[in-house]
C-alpha atoms as a PDB file:
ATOM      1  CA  UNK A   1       0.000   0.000   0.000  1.00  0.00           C
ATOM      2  CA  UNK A   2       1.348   3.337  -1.095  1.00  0.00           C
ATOM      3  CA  UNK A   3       1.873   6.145   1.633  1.00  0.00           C
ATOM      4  CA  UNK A   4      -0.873   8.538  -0.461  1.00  0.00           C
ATOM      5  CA  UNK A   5      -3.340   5.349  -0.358  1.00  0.00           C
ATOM      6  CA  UNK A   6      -2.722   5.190   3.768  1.00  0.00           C
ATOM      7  CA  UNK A   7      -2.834   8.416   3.765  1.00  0.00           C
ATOM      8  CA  UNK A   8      -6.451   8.929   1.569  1.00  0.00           C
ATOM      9  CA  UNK A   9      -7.668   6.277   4.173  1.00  0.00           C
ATOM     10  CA  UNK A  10      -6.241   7.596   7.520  1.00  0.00           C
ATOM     11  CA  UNK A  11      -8.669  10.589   6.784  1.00  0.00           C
ATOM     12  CA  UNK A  12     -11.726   8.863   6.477  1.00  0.00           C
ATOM     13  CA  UNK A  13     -11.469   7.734  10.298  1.00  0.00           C
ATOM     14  CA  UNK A  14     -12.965  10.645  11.652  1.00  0.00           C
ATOM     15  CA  UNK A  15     -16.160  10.446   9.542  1.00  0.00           C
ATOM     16  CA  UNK A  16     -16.188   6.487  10.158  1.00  0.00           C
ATOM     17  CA  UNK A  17     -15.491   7.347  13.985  1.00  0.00           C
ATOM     18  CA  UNK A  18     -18.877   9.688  13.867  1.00  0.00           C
ATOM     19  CA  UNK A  19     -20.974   6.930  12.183  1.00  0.00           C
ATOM     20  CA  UNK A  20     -19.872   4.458  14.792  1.00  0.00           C
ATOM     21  CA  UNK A  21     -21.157   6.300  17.909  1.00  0.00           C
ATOM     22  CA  UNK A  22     -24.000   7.498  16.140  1.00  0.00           C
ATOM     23  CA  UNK A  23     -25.626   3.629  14.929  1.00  0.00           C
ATOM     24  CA  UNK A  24     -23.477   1.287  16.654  1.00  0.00           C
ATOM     25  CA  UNK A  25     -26.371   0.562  19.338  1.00  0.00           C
ATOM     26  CA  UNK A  26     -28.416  -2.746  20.335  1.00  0.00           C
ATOM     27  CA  UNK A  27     -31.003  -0.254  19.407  1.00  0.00           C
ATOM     28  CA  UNK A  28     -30.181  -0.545  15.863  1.00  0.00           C
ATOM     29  CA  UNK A  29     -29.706  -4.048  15.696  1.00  0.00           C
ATOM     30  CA  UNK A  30     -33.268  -5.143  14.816  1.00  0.00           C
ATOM     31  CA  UNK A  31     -34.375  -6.154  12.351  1.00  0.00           C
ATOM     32  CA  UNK A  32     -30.432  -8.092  12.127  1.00  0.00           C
ATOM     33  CA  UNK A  33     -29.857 -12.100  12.605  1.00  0.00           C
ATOM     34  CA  UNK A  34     -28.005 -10.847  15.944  1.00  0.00           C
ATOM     35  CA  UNK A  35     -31.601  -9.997  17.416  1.00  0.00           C
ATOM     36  CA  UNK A  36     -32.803 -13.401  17.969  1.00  0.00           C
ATOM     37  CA  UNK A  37     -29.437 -14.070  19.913  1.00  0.00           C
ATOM     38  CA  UNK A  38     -29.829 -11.709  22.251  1.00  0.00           C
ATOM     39  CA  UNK A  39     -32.468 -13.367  23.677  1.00  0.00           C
ATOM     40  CA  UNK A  40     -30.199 -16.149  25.691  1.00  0.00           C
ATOM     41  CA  UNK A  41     -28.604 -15.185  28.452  1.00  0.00           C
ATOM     42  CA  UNK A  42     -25.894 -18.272  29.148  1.00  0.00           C
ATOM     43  CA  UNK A  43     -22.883 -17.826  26.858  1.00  0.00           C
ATOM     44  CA  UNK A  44     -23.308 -21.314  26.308  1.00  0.00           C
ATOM     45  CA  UNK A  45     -26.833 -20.833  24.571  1.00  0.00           C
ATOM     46  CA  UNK A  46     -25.282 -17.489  23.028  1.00  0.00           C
ATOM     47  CA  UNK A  47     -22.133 -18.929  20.881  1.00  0.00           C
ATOM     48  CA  UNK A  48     -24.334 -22.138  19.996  1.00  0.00           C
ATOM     49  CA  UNK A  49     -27.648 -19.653  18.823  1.00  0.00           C
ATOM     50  CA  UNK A  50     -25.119 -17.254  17.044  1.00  0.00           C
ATOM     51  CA  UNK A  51     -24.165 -20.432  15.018  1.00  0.00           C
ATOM     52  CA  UNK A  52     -27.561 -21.729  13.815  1.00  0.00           C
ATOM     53  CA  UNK A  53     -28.783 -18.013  13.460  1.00  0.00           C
ATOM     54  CA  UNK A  54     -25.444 -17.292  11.137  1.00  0.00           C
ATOM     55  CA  UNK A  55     -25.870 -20.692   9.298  1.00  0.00           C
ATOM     56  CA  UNK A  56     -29.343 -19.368   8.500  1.00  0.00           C
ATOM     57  CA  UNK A  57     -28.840 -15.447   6.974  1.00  0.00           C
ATOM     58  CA  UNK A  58     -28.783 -15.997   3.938  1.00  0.00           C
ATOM     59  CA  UNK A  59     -32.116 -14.862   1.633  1.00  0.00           C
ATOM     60  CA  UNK A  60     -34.794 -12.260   2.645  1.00  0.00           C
ATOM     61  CA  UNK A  61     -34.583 -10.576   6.408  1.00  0.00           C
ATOM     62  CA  UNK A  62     -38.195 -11.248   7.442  1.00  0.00           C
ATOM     63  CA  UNK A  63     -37.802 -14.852   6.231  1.00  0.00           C
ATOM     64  CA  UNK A  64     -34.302 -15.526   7.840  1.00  0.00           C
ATOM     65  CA  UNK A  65     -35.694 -14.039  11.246  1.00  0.00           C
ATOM     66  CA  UNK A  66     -38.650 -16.242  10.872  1.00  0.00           C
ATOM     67  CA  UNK A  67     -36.811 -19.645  10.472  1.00  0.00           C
ATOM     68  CA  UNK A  68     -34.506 -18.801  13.275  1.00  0.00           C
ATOM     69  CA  UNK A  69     -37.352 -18.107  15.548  1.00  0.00           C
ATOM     70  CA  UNK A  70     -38.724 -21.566  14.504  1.00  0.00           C
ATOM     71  CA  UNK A  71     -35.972 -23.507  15.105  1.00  0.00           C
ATOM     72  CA  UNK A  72     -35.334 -21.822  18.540  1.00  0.00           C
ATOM     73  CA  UNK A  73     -38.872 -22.571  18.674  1.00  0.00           C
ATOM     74  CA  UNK A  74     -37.698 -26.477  18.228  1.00  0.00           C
ATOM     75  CA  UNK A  75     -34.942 -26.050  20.458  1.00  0.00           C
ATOM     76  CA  UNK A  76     -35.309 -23.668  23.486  1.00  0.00           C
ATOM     77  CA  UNK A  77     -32.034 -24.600  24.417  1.00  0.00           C
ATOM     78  CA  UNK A  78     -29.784 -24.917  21.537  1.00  0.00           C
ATOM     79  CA  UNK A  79     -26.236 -25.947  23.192  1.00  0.00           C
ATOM     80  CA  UNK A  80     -28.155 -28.170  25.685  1.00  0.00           C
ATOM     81  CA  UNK A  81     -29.962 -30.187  23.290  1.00  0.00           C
ATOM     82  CA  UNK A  82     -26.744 -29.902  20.824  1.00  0.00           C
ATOM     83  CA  UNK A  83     -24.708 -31.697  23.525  1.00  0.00           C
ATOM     84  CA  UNK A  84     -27.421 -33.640  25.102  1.00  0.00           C
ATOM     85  CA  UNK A  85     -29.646 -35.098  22.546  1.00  0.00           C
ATOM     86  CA  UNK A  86     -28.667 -38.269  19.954  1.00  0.00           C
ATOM     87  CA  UNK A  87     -29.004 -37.294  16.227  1.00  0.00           C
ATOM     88  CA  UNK A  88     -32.411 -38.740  15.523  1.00  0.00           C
ATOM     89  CA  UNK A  89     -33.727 -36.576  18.394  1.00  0.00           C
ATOM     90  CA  UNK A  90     -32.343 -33.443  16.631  1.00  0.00           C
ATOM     91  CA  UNK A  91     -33.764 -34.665  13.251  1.00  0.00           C
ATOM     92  CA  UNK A  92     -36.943 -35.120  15.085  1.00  0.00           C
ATOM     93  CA  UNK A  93     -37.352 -31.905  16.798  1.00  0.00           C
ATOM     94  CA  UNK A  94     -36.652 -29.961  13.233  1.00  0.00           C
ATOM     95  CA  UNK A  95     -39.054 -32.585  11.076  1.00  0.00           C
ATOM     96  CA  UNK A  96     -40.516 -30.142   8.729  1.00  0.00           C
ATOM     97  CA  UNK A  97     -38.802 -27.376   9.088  1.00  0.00           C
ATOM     98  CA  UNK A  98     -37.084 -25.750   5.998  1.00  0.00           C
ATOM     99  CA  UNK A  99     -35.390 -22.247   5.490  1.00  0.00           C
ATOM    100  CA  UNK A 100     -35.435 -22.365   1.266  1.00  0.00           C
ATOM    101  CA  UNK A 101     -33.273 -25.267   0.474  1.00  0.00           C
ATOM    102  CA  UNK A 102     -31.947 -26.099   3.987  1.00  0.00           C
ATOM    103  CA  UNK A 103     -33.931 -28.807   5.493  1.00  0.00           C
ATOM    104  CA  UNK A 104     -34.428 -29.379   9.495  1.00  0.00           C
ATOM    105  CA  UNK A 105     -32.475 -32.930   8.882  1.00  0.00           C
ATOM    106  CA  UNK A 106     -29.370 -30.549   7.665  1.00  0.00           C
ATOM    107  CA  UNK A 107     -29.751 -28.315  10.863  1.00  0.00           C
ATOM    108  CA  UNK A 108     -29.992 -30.821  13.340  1.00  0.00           C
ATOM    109  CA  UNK A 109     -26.507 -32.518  11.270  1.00  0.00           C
ATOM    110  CA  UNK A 110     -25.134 -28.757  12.425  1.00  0.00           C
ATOM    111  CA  UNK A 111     -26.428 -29.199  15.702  1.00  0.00           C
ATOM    112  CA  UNK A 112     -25.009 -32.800  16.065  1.00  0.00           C
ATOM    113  CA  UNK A 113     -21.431 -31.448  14.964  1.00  0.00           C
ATOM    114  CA  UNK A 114     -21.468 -28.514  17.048  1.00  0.00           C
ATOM    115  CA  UNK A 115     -22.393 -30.545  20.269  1.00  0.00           C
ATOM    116  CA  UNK A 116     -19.401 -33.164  19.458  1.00  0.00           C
ATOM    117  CA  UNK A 117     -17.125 -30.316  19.756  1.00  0.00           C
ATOM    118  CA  UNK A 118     -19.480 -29.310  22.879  1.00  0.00           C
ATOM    119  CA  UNK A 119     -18.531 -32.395  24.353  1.00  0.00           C
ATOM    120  CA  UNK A 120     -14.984 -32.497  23.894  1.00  0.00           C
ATOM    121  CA  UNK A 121     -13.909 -29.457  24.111  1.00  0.00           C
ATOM    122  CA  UNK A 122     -16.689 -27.739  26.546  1.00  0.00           C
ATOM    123  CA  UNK A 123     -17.435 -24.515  24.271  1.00  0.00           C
ATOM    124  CA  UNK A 124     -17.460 -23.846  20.570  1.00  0.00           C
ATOM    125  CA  UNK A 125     -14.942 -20.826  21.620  1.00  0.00           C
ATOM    126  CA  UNK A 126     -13.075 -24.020  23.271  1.00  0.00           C
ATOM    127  CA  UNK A 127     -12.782 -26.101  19.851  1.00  0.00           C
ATOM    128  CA  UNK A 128     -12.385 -22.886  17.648  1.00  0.00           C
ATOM    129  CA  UNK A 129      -9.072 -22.403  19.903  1.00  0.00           C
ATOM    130  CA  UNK A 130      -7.803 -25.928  19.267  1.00  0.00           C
ATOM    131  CA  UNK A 131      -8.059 -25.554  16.036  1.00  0.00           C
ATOM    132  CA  UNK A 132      -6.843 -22.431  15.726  1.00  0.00           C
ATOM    133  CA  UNK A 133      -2.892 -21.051  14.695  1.00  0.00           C
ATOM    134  CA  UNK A 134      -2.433 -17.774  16.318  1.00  0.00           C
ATOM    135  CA  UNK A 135       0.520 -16.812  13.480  1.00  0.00           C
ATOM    136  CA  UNK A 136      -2.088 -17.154  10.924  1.00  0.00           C
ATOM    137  CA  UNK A 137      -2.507 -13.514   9.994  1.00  0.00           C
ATOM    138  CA  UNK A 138      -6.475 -14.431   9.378  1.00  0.00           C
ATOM    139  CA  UNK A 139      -9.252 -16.257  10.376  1.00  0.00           C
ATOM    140  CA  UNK A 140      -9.764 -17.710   7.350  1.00  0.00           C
ATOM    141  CA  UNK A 141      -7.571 -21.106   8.284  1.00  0.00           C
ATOM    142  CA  UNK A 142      -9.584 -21.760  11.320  1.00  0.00           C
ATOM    143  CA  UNK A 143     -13.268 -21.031   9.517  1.00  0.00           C
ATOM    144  CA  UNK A 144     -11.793 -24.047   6.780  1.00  0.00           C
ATOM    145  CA  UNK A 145     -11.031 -26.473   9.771  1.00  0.00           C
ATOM    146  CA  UNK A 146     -13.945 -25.255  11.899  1.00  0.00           C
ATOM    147  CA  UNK A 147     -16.126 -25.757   8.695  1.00  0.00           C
ATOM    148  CA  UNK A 148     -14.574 -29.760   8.326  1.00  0.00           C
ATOM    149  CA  UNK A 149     -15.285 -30.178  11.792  1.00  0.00           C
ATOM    150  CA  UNK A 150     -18.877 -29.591  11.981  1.00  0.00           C
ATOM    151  CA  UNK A 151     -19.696 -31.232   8.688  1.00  0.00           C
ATOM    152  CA  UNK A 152     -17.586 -34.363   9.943  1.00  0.00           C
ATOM    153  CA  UNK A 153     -18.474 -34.999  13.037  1.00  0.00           C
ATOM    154  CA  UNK A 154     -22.416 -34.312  12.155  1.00  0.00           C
ATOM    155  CA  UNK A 155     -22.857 -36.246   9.300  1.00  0.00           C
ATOM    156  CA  UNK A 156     -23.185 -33.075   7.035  1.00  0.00           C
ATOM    157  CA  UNK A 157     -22.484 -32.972   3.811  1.00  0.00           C
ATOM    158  CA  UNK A 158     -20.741 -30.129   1.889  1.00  0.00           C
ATOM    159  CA  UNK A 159     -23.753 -27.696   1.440  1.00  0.00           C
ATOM    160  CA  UNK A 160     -25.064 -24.133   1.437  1.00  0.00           C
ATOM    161  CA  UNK A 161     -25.117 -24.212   5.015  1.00  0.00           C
ATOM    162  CA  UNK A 162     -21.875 -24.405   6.054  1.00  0.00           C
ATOM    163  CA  UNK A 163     -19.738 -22.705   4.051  1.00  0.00           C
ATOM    164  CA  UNK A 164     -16.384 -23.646   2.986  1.00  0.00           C
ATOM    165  CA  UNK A 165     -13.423 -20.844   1.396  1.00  0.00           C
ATOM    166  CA  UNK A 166     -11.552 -23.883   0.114  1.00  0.00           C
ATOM    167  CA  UNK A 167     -14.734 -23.622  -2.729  1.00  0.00           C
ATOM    168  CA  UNK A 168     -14.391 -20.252  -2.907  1.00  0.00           C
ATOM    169  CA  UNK A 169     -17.330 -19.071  -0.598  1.00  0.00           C
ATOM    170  CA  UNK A 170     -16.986 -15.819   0.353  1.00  0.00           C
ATOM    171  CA  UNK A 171     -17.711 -16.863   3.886  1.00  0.00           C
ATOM    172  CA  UNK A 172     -20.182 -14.000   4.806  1.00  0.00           C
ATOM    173  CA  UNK A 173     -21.973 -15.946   7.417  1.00  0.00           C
ATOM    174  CA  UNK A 174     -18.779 -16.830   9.100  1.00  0.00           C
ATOM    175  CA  UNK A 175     -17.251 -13.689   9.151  1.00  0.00           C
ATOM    176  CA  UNK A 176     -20.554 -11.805  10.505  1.00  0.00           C
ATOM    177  CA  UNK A 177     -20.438 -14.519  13.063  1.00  0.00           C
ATOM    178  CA  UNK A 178     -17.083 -14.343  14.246  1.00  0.00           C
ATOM    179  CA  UNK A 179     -17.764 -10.319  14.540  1.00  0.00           C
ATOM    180  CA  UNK A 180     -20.492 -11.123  16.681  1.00  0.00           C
ATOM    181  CA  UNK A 181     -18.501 -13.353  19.045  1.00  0.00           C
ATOM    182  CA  UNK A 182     -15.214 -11.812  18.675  1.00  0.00           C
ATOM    183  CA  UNK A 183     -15.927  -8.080  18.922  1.00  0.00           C
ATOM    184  CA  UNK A 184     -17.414  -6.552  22.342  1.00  0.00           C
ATOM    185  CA  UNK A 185     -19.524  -3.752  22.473  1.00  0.00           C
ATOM    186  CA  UNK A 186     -22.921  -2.926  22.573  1.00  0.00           C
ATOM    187  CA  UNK A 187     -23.539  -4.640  19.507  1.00  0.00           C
ATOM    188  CA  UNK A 188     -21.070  -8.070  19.428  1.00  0.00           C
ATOM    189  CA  UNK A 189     -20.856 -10.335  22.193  1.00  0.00           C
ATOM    190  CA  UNK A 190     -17.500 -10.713  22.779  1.00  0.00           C
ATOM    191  CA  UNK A 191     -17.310 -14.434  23.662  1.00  0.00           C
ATOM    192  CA  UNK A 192     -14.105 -15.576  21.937  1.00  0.00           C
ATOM    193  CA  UNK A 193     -12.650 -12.417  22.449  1.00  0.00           C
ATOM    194  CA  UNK A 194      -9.097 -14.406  22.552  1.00  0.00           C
ATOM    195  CA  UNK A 195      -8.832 -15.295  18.845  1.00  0.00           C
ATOM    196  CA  UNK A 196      -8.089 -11.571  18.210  1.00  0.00           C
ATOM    197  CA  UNK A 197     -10.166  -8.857  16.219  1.00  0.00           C
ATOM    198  CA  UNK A 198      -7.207  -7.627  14.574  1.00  0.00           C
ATOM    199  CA  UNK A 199      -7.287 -11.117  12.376  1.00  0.00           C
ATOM    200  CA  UNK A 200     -11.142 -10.578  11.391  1.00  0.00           C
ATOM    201  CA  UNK A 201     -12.347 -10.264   8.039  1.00  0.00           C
ATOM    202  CA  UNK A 202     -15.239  -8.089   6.648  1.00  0.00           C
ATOM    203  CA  UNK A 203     -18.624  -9.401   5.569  1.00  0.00           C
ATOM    204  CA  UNK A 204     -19.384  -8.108   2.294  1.00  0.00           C
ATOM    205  CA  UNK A 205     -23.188  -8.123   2.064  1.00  0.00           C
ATOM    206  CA  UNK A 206     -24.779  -5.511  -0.826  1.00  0.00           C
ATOM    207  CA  UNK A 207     -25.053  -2.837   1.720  1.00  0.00           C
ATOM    208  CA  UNK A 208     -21.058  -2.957   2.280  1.00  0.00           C
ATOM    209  CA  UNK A 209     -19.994  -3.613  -0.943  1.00  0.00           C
ATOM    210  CA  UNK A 210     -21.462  -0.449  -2.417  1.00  0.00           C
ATOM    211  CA  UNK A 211     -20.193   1.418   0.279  1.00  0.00           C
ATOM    212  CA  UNK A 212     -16.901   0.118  -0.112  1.00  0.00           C
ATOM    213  CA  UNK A 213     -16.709   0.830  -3.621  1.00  0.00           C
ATOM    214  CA  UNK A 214     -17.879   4.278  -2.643  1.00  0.00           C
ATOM    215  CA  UNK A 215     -15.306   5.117  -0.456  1.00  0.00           C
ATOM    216  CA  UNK A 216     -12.350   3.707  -2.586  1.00  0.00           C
ATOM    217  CA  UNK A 217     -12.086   0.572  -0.528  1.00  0.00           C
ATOM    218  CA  UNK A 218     -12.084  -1.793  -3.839  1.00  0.00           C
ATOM    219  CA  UNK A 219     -12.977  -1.820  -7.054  1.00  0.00           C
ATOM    220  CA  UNK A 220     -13.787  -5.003  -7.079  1.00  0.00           C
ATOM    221  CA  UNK A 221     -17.388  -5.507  -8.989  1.00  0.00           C
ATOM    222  CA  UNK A 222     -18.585  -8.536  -7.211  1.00  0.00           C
ATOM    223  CA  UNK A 223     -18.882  -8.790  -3.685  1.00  0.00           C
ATOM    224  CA  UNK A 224     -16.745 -11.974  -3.511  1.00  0.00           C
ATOM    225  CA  UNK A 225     -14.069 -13.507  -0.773  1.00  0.00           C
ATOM    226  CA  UNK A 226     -11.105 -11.451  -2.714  1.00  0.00           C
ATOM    227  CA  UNK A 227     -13.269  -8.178  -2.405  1.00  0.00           C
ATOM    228  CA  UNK A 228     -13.717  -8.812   1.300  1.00  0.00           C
ATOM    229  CA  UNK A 229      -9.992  -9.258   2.035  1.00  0.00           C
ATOM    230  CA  UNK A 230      -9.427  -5.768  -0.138  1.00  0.00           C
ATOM    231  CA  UNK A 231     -11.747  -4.215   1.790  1.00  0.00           C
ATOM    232  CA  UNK A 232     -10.325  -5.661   5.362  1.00  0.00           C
ATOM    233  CA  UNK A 233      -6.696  -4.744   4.400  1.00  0.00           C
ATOM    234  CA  UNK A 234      -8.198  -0.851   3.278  1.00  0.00           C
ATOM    235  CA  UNK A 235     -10.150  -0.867   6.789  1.00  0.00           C
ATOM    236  CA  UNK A 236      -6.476  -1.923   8.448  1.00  0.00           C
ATOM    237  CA  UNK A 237      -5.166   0.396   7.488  1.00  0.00           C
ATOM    238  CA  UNK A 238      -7.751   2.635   9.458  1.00  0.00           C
ATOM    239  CA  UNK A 239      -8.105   0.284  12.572  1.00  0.00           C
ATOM    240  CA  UNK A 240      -5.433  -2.329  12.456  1.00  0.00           C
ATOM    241  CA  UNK A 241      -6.655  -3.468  15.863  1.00  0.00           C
ATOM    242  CA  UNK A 242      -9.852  -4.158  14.590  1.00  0.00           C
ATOM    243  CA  UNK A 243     -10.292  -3.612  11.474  1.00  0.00           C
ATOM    244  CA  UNK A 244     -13.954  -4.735  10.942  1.00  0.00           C
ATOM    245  CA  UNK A 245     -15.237  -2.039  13.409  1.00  0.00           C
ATOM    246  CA  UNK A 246     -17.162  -0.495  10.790  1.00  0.00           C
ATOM    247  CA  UNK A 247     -19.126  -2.974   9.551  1.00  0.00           C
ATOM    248  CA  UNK A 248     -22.146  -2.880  11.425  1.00  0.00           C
ATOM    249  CA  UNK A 249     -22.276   0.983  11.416  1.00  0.00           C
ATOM    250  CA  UNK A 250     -22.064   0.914   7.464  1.00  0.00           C
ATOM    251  CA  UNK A 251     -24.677  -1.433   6.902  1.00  0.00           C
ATOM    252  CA  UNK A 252     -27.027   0.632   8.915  1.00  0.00           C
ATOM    253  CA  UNK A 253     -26.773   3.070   6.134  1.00  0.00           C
ATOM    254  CA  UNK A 254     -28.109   0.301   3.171  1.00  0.00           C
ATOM    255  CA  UNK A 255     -30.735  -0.617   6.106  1.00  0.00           C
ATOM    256  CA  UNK A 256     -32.625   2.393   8.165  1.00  0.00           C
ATOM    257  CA  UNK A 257     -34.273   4.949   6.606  1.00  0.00           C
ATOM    258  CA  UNK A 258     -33.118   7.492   8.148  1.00  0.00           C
ATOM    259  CA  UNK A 259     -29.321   6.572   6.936  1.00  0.00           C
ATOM    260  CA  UNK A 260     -28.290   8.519   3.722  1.00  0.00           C
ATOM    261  CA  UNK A 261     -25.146   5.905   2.135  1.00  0.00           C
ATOM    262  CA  UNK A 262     -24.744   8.824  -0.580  1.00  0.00           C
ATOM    263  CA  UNK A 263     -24.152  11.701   1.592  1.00  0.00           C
ATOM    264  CA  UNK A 264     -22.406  10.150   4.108  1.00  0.00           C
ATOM    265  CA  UNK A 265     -19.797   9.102   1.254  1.00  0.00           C
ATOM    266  CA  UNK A 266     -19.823  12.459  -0.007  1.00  0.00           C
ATOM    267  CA  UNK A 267     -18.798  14.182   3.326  1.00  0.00           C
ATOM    268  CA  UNK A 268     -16.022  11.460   4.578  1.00  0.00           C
ATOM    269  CA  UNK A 269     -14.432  11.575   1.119  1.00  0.00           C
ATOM    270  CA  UNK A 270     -14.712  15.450   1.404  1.00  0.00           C
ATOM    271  CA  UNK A 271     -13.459  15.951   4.853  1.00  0.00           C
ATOM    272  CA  UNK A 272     -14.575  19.150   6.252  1.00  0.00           C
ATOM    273  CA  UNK A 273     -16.330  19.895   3.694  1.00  0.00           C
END
């Protein structure tokens, strides 16, 4: 990265800074995957709902917030019955249940996984340690061997539900989940705070992507897994500590109405103007 480049990002901070105090609320969070989360109090329940309800976000809002509230519905207690409860009680506790072409049967294969790891290793946080290397400059090593994990020890084949940057996924669902549990503040939980926020990657939804491109954060045209590292390295070099501060606030712009994404790229790329 060029010195005029850092510099041409360094002064967006300030603007990015504003937006931050200003929408980075649980206020703001509904309507947001995150929402149904909130609703368990155990950090147990927490890092096991924030899986389900990040294996789920993909499609329309309404209908996403929907199908997590069913299978919540299914399973009050998501790490309990995860750890607790053989596979065919799973499968039958989310008979019927679909979320487009997810089926219950592929959920509760999630749920089996994720309660293996529960078992040996006494917290998802736990098993995403173990499988973690700390000198990997990203998370995207540990997603890939998280990913194998669940779908091996569940029974789950390689699908839309868990998905897997060794196909080229651009991993949105994992990296809005590992914001959620890496992160603290009044927005993310902050549960596996010890993998490191500095290593976190961006999810590049629609709202992001043309916010990025915007603000000269890529020029990428699709909103893939290379755009996502472009934009994480451009936010870096803003917030090396935790470079996907930002990410929530932004997306609040695409989302409320009362955020304008045109203006507020017009005055950070204008400073003081």
């Amino acid at each position: 990265m060029t010195a005029a480049r850092r510099r041409r990002l360094e002064a967006l901070r300030p603007a990015l800074d504003g937006l931050y105090a200003r929408y980075n609320r649980r206020a703001f969070v509904d309507p947001d995957p995150l929402a149904p989360v909130y609703a368990f109090t155990d950090p147990a329940e927490q890092e096991v709902a924030a899986l389900l309800a990040a294996a789920l976000a993909f499609g329309n809002v309404k209908t996403i917030l929907e199908s997590i509230r069913r299978v919540f519905e299914a399973v009050p207690a998501p790490a309990r019955a995860a750890r607790d409860l053989p596979p065919a009680a799973l499968r039958r506790r989310l008979e019927g249940f679909r979320h487009r072409y997810v089926t219950g049967t592929e959920v509760a294969a999630l749920m089996a996984g994720a309660g293996s790891l529960l078992r040996e290793y006494g917290s998802l946080g736990g098993a995403l340690m173990a499988l973690d290397d700390p000198e990997s400059a990203t998370v995207l090593p540990v997603i890939a061997r998280l990913a194998d994990a669940l779908r091996a020890r569940g029974g789950l084949p390689k699908n839309y539900l868990v998905p897997d940057p060794a196909l080229g996924s651009a991993c949105k669902r994992w990296f809005m989940l590992l914001r959620w549990m890496v992160r603290e503040d009044d927005v993310d939980l902050g549960l596996w705070r010890r993998l490191g926020a500095g290593r976190l990657i961006v999810p590049v939804d629609t709202h992001m992507h043309r916010v990025a491109i915007g603000l000269g954060l890529t020029r990428r045209k699709a909103a893939d897994l290379k755009a996502a590292l472009e934009i994480t390295a451009a936010f870096r070099a803003i917030c090396p500590e935790d470079p996907v501060r930002y990410d929530f606030c932004l997306t609040r712009l695409g989302i409320r109405a009362d955020g304008d994404m045109a203006a507020f790229v017009r005055e950070a790329r204008t400073p003081g103007a």
